[in-house]
N, C-alpha and C. Protein backbone atom coordinates (compact mmCIF):
# COMPACT_ATOMS: atom_id res chain seq x y z
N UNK A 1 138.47 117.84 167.28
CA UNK A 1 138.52 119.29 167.20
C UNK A 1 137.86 119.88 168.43
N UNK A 2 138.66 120.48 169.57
CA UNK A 2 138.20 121.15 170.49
C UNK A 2 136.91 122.33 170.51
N UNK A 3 136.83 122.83 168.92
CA UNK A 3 135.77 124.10 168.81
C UNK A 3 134.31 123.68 168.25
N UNK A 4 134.70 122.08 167.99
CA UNK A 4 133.03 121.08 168.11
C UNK A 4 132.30 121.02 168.77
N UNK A 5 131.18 121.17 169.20
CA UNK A 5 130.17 120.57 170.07
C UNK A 5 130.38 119.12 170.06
N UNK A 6 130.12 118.44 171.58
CA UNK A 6 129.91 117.40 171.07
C UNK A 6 128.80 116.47 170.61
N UNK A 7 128.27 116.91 170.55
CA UNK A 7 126.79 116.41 169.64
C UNK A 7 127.38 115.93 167.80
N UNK A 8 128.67 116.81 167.54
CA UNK A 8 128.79 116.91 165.71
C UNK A 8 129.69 115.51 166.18
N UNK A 9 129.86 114.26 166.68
CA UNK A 9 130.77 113.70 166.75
C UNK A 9 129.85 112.94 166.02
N UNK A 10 128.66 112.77 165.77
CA UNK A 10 127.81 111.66 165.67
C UNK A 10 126.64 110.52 166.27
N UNK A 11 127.25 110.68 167.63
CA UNK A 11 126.90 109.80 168.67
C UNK A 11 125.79 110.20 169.33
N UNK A 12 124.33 109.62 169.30
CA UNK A 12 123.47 110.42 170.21
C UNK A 12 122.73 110.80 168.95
N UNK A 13 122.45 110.29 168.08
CA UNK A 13 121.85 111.74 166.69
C UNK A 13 119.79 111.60 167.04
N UNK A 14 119.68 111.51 168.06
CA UNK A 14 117.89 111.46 168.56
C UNK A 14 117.71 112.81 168.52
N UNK A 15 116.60 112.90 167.84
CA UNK A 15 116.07 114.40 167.59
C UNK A 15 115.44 114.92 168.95
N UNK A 16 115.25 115.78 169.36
CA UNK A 16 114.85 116.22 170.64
C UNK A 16 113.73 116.40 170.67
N UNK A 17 112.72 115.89 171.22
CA UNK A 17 111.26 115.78 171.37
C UNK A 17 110.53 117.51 171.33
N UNK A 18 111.58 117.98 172.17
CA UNK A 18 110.61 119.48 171.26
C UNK A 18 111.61 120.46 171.32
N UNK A 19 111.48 121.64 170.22
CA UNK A 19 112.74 122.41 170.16
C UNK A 19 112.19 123.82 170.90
N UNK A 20 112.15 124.42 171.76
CA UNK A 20 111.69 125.58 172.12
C UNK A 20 112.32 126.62 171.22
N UNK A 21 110.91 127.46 171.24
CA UNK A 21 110.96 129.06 170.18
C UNK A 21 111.21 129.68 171.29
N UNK A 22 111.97 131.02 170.86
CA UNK A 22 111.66 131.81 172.10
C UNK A 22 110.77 132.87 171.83
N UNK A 23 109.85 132.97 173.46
CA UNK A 23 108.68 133.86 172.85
C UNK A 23 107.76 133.09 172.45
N UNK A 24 107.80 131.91 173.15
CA UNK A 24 106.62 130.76 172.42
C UNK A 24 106.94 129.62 173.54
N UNK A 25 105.75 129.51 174.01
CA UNK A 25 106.11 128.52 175.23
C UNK A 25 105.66 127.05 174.48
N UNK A 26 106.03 125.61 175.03
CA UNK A 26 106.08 124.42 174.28
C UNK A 26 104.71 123.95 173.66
N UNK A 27 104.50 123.28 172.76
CA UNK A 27 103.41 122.98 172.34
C UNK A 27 103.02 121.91 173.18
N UNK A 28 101.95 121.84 173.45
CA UNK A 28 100.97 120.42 174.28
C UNK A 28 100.41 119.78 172.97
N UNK A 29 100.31 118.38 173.88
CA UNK A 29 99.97 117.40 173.39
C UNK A 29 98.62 117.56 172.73
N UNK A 30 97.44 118.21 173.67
CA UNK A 30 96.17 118.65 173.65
C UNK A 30 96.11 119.64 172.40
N UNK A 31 97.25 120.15 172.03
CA UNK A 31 97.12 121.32 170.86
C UNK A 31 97.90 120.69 170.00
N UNK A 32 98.86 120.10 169.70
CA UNK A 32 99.09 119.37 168.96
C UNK A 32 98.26 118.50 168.05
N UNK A 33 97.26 117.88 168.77
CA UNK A 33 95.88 117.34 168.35
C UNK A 33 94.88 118.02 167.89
N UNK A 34 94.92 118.85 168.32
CA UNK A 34 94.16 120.08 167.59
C UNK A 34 94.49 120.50 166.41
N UNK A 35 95.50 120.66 166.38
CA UNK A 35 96.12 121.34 165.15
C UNK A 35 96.09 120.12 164.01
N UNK A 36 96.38 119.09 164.14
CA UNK A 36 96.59 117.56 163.46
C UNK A 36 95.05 117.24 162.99
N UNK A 37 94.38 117.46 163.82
CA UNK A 37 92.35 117.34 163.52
C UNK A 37 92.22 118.52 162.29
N UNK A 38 92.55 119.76 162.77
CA UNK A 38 92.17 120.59 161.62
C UNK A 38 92.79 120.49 160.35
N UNK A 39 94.09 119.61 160.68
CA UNK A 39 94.68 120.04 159.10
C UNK A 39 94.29 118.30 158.61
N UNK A 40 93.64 117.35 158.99
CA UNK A 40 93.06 116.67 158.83
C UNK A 40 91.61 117.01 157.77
N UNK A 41 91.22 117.66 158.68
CA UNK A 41 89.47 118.49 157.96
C UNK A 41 89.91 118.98 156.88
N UNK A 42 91.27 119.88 156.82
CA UNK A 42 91.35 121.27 155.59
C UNK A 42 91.72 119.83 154.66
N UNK A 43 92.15 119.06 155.01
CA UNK A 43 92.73 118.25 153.55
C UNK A 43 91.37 117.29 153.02
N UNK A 44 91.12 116.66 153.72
CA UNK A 44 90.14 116.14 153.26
C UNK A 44 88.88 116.82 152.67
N UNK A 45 88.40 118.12 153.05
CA UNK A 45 87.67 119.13 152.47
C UNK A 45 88.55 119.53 150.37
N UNK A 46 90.02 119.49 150.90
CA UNK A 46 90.65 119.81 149.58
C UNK A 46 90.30 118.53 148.65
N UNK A 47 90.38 117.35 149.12
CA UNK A 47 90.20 116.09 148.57
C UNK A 47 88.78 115.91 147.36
N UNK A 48 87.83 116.52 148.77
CA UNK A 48 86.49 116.60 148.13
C UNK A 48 86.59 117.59 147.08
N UNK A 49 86.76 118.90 147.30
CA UNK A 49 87.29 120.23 145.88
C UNK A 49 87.58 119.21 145.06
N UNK A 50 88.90 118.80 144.80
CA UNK A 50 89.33 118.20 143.71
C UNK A 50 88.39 117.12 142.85
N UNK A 51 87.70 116.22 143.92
CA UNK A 51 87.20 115.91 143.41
C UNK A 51 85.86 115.79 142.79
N UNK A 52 85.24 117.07 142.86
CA UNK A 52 84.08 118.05 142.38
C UNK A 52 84.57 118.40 141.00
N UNK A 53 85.91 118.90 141.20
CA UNK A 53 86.37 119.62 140.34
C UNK A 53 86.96 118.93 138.89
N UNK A 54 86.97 117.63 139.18
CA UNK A 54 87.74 116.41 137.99
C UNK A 54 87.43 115.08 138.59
N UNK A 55 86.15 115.14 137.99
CA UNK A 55 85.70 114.00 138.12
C UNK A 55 86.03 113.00 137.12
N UNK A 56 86.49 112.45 136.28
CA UNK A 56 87.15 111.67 135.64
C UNK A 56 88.78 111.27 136.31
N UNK A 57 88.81 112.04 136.81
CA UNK A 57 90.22 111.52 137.67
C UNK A 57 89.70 110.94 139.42
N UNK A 58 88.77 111.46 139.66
CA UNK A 58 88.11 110.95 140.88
C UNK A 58 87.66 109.65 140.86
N UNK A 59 87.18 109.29 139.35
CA UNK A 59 86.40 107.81 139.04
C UNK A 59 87.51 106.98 138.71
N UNK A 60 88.49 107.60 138.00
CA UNK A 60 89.92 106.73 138.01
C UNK A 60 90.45 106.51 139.37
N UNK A 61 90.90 107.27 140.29
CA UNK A 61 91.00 106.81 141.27
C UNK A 61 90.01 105.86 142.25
N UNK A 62 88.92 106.17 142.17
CA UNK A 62 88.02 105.00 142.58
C UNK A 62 87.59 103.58 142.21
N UNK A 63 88.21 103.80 140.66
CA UNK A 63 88.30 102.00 140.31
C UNK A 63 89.49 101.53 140.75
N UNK A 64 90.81 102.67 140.81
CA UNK A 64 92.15 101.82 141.35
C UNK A 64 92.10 101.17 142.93
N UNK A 65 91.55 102.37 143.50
CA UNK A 65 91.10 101.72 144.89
C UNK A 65 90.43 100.57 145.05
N UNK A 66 88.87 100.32 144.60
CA UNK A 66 88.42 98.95 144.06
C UNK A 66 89.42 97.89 143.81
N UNK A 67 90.27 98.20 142.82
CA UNK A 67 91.30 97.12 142.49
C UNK A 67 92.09 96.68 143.49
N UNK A 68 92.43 97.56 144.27
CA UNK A 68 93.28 97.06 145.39
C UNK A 68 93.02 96.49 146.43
N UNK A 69 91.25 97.26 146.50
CA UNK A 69 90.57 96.41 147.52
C UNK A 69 90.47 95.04 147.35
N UNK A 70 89.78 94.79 146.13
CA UNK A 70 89.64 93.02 145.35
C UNK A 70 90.62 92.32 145.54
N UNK A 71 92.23 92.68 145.22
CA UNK A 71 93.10 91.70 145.30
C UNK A 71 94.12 91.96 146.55
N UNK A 72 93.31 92.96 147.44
CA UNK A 72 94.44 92.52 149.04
C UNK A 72 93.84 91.01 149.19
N UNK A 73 94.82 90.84 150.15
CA UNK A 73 94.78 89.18 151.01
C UNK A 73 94.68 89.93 152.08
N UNK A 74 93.80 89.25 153.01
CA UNK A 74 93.69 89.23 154.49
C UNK A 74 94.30 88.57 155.25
C-alpha cells in the first residue's frame, strides 16, 4: 500500500532511543538518573508507610523472604 509508511511493514520494529516532545528539549542521561534515584526514595519511603501501617503483612512478608533466602542455592 503506497499511503503506508514504511516503518508499518514490520521490518526495523527498534523503539527509538528517545522520542522528542516539542517544547521540551531531550532528556540526559544525568537527569534521567535523577529522576530514577528519586522515584527510587518515594517508593521505598512508600514501602516503609506500608509497612508501619500493617505490620502483620510486613512480618509475613519477612518470613517469606527468609524462606527464600534459606533455600536459594548459590
Amino acid at each position: 500500500m503506497p499511503d503506508l509508511p514504511d516503518s508499518a511493514s514490520g521490518e526495523g520494529d527498534e523503539a527509538p532511543a528517545e522520542i522528542p516532545v516539542a517544547g521540551r528539549p531531550p532528556v540526559t542521561d544525568a537527569e534521567r538518573r535523577r529522576r530514577r534515584a528519586q522515584f527510587l526514595r518515594d517508593l521505598a519511603e512508600a514501602r516503609e508507610l506500608r509497612d508501619r501501617v500493617q505490620p502483620r503483612r510486613a512480618k509475613a512478608a519477612r518470613l517469606r523472604h527468609a524462606m527464600r533466602m534459606r533455600t536459594f542455592r548459590w
